[in-house]
Protein backbone atom coordinates (compact mmCIF):
# COMPACT_ATOMS: atom_id res chain seq x y z
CA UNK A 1 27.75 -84.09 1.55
CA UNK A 2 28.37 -84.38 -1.84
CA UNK A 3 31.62 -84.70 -3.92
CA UNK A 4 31.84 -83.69 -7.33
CA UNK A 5 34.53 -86.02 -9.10
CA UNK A 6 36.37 -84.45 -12.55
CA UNK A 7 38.42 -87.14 -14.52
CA UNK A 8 41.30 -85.78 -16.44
CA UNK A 9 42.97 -88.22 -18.93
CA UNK A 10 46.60 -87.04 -20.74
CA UNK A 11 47.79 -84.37 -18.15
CA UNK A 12 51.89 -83.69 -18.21
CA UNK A 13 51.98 -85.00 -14.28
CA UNK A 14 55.41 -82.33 -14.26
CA UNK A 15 53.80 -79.44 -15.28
CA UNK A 16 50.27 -79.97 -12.84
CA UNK A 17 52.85 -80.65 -10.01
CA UNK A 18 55.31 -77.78 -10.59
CA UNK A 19 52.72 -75.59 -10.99
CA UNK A 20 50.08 -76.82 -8.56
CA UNK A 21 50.43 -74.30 -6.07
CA UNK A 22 50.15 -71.38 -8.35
CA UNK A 23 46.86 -72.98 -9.81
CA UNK A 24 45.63 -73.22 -5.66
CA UNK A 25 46.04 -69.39 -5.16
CA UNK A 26 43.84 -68.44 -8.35
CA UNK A 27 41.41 -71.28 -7.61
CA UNK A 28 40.97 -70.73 -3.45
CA UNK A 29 39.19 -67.50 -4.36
CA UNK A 30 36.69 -68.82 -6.55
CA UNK A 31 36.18 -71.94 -4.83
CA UNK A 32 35.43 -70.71 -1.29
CA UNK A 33 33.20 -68.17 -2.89
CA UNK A 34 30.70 -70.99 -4.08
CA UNK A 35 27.45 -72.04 -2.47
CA UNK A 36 27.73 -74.78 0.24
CA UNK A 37 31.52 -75.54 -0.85
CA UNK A 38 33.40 -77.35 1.75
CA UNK A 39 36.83 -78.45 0.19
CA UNK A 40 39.08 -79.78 -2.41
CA UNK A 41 41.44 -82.78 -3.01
CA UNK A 42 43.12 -82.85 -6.37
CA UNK A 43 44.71 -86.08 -7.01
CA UNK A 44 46.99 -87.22 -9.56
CA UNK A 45 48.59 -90.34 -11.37
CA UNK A 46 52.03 -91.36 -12.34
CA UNK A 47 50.13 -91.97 -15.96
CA UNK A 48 48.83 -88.61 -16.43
CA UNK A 49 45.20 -89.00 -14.87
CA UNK A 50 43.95 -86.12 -12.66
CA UNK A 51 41.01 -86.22 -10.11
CA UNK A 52 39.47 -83.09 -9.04
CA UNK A 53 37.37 -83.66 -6.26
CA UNK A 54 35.69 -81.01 -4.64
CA UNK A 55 32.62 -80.97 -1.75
CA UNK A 56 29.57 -79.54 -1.43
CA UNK A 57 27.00 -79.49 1.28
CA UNK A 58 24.18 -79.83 -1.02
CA UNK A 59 23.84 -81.54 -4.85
CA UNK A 60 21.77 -78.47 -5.83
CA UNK A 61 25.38 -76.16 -4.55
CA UNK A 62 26.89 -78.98 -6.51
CA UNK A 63 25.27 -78.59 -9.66
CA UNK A 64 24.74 -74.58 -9.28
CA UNK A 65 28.68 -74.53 -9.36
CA UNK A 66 29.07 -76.02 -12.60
CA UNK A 67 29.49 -72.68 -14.56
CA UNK A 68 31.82 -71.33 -12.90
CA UNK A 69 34.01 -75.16 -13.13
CA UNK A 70 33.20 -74.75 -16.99
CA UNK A 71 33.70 -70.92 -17.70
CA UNK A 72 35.24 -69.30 -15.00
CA UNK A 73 37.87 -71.70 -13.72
CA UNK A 74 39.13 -72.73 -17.66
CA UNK A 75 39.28 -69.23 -18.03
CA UNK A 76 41.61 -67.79 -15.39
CA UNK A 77 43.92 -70.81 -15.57
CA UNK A 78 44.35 -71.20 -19.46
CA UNK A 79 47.84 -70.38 -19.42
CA UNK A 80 48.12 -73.65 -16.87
CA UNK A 81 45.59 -75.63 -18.77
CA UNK A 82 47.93 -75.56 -21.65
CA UNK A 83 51.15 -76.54 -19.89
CA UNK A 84 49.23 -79.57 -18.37
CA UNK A 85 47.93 -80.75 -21.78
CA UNK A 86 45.33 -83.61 -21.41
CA UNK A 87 41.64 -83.43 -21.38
CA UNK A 88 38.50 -83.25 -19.22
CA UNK A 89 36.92 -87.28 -19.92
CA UNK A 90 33.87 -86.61 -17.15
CA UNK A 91 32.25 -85.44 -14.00
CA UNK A 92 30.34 -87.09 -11.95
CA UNK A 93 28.27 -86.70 -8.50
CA UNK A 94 28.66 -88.78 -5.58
CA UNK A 95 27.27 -88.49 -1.71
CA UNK A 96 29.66 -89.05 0.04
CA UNK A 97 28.46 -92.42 2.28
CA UNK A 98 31.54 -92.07 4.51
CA UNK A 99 34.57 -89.96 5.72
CA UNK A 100 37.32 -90.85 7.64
CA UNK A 101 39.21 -88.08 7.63
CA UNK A 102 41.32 -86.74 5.62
C-alpha cells in the first residue's frame, strides 16, 4: 500500500474544521473514483498545518492520481481553498511498512 502525504503550511484551522464536512461530500466522489484508492485521513494542527493523506494500492495508482489532486480537486473546492488560506509546501510517497488500524 502506498500513502500519498500532502503538507499544508498557513491553513485557518477554523475555517478547514467548520467546513470539513462540506469539503468530504465534494471530495468522496472524486476520490473513490480513482485507480486502486483505498482511503483518506486528513489531519490537522493547532498551528495551521494540514496533512492529507490518502492510500493507494499501487505507487503507479498513486502517481496516476496526481492530476486530478492538482486540477480537479483545487478546482471544485476553490471557494474552500480560499477560506482555509495557507499553502500546499509538498507531497510525498510512502509504502506504508505497517498498519495498525485505524
Amino acid at each position: 500500500m502506498i500513502a500519498r502525504v500532502a503538507t499544508f503550511e498557513g491553513i485557518n484551522v477554523e475555517a478547514a474544521r467548520s467546513t470539513m464536512d462540506e469539503a468530504e461530500a465534494t471530495l468522496r466522489p472524486i476520490l473513490e473514483g480513482l485507480d486502486g484508492f483505498s482511503g483518506a485521513l486528513e489531519l490537522v494542527s493547532p498551528e495551521g498545518k494540514f496533512l492529507s493523506i490518502s492510500f493507494f494500492d499501487s505507487m503507479a495508482n498513486a502517481e496516476a492520481a496526481e492530476p486530478t489532486f492538482d486540477q480537479e480537486m483545487p478546482q471544485k473546492l476553490g471557494h474552500l481553498f480560499r477560506e482555509w488560506a495557507g499553502h500546499r509546501v509538498s507531497v510525498d510517497r510512502y509504502e506504508v511498512a505497517g498498519d495498525y488500524g485505524r
